[in-house]
C-alpha atoms as a PDB file:
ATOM      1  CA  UNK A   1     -32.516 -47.988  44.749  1.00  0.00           C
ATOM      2  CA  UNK A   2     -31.494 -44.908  42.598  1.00  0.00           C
ATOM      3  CA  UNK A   3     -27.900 -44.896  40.794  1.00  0.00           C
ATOM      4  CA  UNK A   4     -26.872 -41.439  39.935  1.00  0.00           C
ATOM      5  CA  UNK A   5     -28.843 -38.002  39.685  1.00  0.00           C
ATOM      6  CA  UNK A   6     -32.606 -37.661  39.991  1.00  0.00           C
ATOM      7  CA  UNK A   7     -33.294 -36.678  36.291  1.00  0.00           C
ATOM      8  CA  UNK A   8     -31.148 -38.984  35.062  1.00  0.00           C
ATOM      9  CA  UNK A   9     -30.706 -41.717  37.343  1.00  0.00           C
ATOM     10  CA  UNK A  10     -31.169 -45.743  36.913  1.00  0.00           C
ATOM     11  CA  UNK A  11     -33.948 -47.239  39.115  1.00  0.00           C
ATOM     12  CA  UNK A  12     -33.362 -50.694  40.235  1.00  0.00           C
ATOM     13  CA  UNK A  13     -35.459 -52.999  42.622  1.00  0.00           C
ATOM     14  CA  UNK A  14     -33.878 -53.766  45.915  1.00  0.00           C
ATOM     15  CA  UNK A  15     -34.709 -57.399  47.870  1.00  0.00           C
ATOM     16  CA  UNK A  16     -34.760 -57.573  51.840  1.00  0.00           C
ATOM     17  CA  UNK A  17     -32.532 -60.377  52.916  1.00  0.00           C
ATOM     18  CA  UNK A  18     -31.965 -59.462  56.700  1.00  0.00           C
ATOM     19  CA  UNK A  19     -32.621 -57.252  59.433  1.00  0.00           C
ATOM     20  CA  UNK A  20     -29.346 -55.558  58.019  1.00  0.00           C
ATOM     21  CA  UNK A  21     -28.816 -56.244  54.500  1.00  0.00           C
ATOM     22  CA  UNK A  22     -30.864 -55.372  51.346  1.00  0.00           C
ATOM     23  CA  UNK A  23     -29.596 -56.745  47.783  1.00  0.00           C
ATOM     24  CA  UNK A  24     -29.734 -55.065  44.580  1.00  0.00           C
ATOM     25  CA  UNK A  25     -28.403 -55.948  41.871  1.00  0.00           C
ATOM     26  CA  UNK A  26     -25.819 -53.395  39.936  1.00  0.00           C
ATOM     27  CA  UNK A  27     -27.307 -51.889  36.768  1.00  0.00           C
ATOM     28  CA  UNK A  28     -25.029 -52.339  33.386  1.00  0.00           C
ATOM     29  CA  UNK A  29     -23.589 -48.853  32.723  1.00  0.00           C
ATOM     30  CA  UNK A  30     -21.781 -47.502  29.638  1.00  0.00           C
ATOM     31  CA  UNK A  31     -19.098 -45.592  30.365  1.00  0.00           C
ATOM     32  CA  UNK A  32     -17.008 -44.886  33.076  1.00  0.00           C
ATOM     33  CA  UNK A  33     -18.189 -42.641  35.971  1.00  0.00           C
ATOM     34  CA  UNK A  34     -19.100 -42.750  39.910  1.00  0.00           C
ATOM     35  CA  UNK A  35     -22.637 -42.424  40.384  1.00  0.00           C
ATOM     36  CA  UNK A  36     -24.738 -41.625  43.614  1.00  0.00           C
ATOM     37  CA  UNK A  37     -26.139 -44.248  45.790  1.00  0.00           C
ATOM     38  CA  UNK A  38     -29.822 -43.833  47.628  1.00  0.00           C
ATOM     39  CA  UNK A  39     -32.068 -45.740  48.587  1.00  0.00           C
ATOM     40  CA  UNK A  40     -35.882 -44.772  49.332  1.00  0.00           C
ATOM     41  CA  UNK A  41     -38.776 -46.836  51.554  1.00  0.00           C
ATOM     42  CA  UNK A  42     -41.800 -45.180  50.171  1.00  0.00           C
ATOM     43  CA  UNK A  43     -40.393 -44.315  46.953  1.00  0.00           C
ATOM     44  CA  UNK A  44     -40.396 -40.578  47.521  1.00  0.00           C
ATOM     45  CA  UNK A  45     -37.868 -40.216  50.435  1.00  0.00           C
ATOM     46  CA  UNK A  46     -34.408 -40.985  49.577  1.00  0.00           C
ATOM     47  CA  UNK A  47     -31.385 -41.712  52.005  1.00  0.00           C
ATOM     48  CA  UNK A  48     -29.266 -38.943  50.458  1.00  0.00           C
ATOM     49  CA  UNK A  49     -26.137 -39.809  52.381  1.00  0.00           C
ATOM     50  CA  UNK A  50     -23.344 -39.365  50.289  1.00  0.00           C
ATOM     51  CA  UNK A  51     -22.719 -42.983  49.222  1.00  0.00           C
ATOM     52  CA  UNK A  52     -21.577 -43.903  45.535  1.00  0.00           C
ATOM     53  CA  UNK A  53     -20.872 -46.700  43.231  1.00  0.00           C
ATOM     54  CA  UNK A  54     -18.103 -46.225  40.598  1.00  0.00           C
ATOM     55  CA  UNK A  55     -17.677 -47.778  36.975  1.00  0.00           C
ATOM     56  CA  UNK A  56     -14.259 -47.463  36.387  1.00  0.00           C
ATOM     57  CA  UNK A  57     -12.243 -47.910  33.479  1.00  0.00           C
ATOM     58  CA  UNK A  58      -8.976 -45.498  33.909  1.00  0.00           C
ATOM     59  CA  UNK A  59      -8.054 -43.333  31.329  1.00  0.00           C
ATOM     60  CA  UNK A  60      -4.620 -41.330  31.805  1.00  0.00           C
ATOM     61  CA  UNK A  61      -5.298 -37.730  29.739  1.00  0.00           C
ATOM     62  CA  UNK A  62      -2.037 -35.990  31.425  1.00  0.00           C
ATOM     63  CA  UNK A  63       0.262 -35.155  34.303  1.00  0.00           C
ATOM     64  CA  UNK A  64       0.668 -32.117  36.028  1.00  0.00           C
ATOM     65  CA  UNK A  65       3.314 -30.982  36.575  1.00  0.00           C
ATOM     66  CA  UNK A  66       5.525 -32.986  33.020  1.00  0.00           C
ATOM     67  CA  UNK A  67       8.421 -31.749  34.737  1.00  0.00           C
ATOM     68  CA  UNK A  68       9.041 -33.574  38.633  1.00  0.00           C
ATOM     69  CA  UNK A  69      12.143 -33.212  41.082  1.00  0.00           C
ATOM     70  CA  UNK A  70      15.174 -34.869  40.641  1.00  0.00           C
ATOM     71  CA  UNK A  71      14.434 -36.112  44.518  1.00  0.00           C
ATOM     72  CA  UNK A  72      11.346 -37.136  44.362  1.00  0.00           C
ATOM     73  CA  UNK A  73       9.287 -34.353  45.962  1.00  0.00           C
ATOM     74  CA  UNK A  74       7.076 -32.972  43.047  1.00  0.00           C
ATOM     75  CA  UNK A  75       3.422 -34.132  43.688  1.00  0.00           C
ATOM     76  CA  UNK A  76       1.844 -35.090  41.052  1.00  0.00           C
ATOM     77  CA  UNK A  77      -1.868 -34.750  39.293  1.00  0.00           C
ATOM     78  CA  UNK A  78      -2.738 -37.536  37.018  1.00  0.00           C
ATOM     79  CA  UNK A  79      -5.678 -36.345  34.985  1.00  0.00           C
ATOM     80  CA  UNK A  80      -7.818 -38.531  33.456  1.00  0.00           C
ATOM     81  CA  UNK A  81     -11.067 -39.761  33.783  1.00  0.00           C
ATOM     82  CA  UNK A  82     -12.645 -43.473  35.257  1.00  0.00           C
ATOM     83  CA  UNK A  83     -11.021 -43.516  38.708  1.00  0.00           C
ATOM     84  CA  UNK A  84     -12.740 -44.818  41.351  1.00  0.00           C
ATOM     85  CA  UNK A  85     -12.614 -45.235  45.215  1.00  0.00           C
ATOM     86  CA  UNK A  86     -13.745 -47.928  47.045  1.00  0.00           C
ATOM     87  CA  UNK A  87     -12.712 -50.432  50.091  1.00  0.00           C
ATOM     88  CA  UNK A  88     -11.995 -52.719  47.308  1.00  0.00           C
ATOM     89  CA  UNK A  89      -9.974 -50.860  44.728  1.00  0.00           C
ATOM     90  CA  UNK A  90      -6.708 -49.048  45.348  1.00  0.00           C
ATOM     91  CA  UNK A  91      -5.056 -46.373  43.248  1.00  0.00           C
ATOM     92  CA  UNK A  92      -1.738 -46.253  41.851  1.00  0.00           C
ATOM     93  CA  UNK A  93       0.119 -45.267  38.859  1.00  0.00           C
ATOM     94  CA  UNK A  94       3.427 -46.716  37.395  1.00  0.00           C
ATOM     95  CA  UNK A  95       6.203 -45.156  35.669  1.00  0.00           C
ATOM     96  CA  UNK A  96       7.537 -47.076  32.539  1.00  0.00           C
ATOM     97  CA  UNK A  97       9.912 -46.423  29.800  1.00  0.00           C
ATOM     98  CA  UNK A  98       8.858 -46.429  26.284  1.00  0.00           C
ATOM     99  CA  UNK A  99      11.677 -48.401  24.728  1.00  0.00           C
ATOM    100  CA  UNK A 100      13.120 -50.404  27.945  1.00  0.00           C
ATOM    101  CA  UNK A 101      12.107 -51.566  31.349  1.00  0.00           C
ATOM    102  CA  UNK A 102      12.701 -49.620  34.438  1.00  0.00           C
ATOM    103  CA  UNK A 103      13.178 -50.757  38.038  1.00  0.00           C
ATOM    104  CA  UNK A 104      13.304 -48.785  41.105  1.00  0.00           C
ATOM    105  CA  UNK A 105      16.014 -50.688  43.382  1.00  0.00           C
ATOM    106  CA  UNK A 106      15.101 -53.730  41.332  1.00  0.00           C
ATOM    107  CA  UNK A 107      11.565 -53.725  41.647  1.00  0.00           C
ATOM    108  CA  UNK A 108       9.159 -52.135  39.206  1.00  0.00           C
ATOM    109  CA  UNK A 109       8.809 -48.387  39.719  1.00  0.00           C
ATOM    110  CA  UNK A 110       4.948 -48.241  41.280  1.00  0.00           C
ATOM    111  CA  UNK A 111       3.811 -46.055  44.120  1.00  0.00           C
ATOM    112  CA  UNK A 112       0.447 -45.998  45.757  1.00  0.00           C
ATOM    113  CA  UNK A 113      -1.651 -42.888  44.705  1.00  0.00           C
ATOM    114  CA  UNK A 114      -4.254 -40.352  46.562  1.00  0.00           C
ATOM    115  CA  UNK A 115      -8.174 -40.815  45.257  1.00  0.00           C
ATOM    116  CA  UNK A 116      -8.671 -36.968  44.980  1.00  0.00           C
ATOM    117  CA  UNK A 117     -11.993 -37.515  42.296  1.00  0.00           C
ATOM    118  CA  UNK A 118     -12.949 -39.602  39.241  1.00  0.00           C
ATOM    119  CA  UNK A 119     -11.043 -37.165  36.769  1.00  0.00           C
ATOM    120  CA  UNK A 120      -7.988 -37.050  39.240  1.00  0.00           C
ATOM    121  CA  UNK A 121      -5.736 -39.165  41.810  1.00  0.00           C
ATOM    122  CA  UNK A 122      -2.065 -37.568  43.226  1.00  0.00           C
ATOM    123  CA  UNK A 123       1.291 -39.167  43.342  1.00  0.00           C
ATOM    124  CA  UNK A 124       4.869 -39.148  43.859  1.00  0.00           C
ATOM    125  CA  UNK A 125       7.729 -40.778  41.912  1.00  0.00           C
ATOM    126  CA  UNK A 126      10.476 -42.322  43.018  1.00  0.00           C
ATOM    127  CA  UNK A 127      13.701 -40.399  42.614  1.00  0.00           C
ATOM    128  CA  UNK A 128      16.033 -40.495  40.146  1.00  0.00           C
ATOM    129  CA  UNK A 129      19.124 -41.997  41.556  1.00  0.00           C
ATOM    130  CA  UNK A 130      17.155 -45.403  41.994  1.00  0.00           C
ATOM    131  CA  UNK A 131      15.379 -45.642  38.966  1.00  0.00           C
ATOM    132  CA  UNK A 132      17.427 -47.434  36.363  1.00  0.00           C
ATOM    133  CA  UNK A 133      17.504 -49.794  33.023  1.00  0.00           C
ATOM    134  CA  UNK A 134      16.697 -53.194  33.961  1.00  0.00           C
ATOM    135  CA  UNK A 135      18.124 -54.353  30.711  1.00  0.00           C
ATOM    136  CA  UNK A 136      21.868 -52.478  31.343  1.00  0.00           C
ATOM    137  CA  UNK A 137      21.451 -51.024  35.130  1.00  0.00           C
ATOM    138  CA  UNK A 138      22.265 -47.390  33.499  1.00  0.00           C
ATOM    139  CA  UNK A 139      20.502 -44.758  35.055  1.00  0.00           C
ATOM    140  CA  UNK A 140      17.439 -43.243  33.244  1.00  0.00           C
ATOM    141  CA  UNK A 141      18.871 -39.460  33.437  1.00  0.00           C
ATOM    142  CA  UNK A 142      16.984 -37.341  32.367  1.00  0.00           C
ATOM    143  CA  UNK A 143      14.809 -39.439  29.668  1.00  0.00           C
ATOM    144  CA  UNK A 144      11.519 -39.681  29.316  1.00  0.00           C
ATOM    145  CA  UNK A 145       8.978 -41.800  31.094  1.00  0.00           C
ATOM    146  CA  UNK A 146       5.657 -42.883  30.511  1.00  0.00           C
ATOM    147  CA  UNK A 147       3.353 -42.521  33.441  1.00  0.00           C
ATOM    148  CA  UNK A 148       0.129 -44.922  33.402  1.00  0.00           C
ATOM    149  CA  UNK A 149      -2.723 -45.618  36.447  1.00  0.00           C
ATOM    150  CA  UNK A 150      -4.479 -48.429  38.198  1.00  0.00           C
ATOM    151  CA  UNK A 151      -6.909 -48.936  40.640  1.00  0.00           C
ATOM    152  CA  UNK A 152      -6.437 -52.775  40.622  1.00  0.00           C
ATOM    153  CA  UNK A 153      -4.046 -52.616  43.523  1.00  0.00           C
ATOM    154  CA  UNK A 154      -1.041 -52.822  41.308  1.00  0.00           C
ATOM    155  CA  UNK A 155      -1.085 -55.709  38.928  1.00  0.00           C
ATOM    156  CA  UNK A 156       1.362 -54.879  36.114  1.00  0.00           C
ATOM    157  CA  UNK A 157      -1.300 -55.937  33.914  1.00  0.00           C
ATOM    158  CA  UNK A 158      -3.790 -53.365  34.530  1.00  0.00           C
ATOM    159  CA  UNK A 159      -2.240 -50.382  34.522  1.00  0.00           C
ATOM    160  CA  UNK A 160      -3.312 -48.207  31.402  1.00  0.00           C
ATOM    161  CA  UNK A 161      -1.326 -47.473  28.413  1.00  0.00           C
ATOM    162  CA  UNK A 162      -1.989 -43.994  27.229  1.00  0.00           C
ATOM    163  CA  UNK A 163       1.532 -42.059  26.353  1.00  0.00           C
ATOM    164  CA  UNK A 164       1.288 -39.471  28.986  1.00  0.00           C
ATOM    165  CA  UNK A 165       5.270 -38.666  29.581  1.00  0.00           C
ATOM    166  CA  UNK A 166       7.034 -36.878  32.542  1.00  0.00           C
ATOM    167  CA  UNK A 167      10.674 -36.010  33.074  1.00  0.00           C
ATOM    168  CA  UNK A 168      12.871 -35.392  35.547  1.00  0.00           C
ATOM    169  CA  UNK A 169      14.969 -31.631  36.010  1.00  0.00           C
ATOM    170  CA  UNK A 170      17.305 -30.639  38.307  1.00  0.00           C
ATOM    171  CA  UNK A 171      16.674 -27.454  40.467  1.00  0.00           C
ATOM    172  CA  UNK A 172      17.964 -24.211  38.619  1.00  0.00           C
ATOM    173  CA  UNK A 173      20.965 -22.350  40.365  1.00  0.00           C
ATOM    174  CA  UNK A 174      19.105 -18.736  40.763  1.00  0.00           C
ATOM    175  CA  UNK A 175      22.509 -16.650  41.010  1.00  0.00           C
ATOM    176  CA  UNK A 176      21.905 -12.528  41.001  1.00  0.00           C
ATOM    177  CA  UNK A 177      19.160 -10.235  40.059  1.00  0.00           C
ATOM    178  CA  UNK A 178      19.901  -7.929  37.693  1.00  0.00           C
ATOM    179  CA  UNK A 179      18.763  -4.906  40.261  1.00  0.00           C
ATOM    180  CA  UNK A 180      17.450  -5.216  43.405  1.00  0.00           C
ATOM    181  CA  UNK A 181      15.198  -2.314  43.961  1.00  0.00           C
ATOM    182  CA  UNK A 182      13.293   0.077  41.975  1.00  0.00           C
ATOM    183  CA  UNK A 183      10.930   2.778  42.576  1.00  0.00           C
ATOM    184  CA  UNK A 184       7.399   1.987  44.307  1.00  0.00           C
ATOM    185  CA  UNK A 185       4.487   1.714  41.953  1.00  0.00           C
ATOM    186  CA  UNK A 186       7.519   1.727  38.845  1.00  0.00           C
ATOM    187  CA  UNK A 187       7.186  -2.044  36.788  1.00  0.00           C
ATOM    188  CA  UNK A 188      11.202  -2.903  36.111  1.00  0.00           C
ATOM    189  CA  UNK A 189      12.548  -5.380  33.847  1.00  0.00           C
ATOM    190  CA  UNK A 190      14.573  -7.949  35.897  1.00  0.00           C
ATOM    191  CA  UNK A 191      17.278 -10.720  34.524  1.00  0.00           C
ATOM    192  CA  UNK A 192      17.676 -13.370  36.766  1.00  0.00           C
ATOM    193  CA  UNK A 193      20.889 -14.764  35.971  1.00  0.00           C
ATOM    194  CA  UNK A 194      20.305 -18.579  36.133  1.00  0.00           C
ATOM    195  CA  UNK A 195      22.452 -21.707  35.769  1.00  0.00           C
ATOM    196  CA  UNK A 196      19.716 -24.544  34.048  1.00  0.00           C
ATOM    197  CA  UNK A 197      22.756 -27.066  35.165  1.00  0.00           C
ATOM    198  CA  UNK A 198      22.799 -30.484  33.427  1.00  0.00           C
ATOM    199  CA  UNK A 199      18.528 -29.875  32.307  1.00  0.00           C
ATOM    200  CA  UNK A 200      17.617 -30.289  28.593  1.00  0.00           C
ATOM    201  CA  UNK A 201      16.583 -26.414  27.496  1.00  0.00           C
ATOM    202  CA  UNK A 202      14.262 -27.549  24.698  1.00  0.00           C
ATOM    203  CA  UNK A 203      12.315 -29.628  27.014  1.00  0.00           C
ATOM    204  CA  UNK A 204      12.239 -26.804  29.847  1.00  0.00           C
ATOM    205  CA  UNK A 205      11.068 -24.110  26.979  1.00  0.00           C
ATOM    206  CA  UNK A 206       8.474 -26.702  25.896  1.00  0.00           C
ATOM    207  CA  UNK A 207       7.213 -28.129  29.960  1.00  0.00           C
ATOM    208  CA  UNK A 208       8.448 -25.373  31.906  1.00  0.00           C
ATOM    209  CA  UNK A 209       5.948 -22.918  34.071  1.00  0.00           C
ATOM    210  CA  UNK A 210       8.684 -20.478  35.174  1.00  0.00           C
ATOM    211  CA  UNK A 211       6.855 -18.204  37.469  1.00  0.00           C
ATOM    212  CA  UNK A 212       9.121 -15.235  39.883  1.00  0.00           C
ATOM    213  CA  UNK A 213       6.921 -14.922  43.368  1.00  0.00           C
ATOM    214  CA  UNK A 214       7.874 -11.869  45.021  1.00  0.00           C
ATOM    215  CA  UNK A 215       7.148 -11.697  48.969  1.00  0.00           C
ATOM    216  CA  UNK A 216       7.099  -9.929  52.173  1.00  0.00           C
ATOM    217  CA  UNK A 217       8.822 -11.405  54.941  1.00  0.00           C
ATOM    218  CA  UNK A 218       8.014  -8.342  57.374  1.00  0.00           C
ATOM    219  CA  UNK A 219       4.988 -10.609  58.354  1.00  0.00           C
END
């Protein structure tokens, strides 16, 4: 059996045990990574059929987007590297406070999360009216939280423990645009007045992608 690409890959010795079944035993591997799975009969012909064997060891690098809706809508990318996906593993990713212990409805705050590739697996968290203090039952607001993976199925313990923060903001009120036409072909400066509501400005000038997407609804 070959793990991993042809020029590089790890060549181990496969034993017939049935009609059905072959055995091989799983080479040691340094890092963390999902490797290609073939076998070959004649040693030159290999199955090539998509199948792979991960060594994980999840590392969280980031989260994209830092900021995520108030509601609980905002998919999110963690970024990292070591995920894996298999019928025996099962992503998810928990969201922790740095000083105190949060619980979503009294439970802690994990969701199940989407296998996407080993350097990335998508998410949701919960929203911010149910995610509280455990320690006082305040609400966590609009403080930080810390945003760690598994793919363990869960266990508190084996979530990672990397730093990677995200924070909640409330939708912007958009009011008026400064003007609302201009000549064609003719760039104009626009002010959008805005209402940032109860959000933390240093944090959006430091997280925030504000992007203006102009379209035509003539179809």
């Amino acid at each position: 059996m070959r793990f991993g690409e042809p020029g590089t890959a790890i060549y181990q010795k496969a034993i017939w045990v049935s009609n059905s079944h072959i055995r091989v035993k799983v080479p040691k591997y340094s890092k963390p990574e999902v490797l290609r799975v073939e076998v070959t009969v004649n040693g030159m012909d290999w199955s090539n059929d998509g199948k792979t064997y991960g060594y994980f060891d999840p590392y969280v690098l980031r989260a994209e987007p830092a900021l995520v809706s108030v509601d609980g809508t905002t998919k999110i990318q963690i970024i990292g590297f070591g995920f894996v996906n298999s019928s025996t593993s099962k992503s998810m990713v928990r969201a922790s406070s740095p000083a105190f212990t949060l619980v979503c409805q009294g439970k802690p705050c994990i969701r199940d999360a989407t296998f996407i590739n080993q350097n990335v697996i998508e998410t949701y968290i919960n929203p911010q009216s149910i995610i509280n203090y455990k320690e006082n039952d305040q609400n966590i607001l609009w403080d930080a939280m810390s945003i760690d993976a598994s793919i363990h199925g869960g266990n508190f313990n084996d979530f990672t423990d990397n730093g990677v923060q995200i924070f909640f903001y409330e939708d912007p009120d958009y009011k008026e645009l400064s003007v609302d036409e201009s000549p064609a072909n003719i760039q104009t400066q626009l002010y959008v007045t805005t209402d940032f509501k109860k959000n933390p400005i240093d944090r959006l000038k430091k997280y925030a992608n504000i992007t203006c997407r102009f379209k035509n609804d003539d179809g």
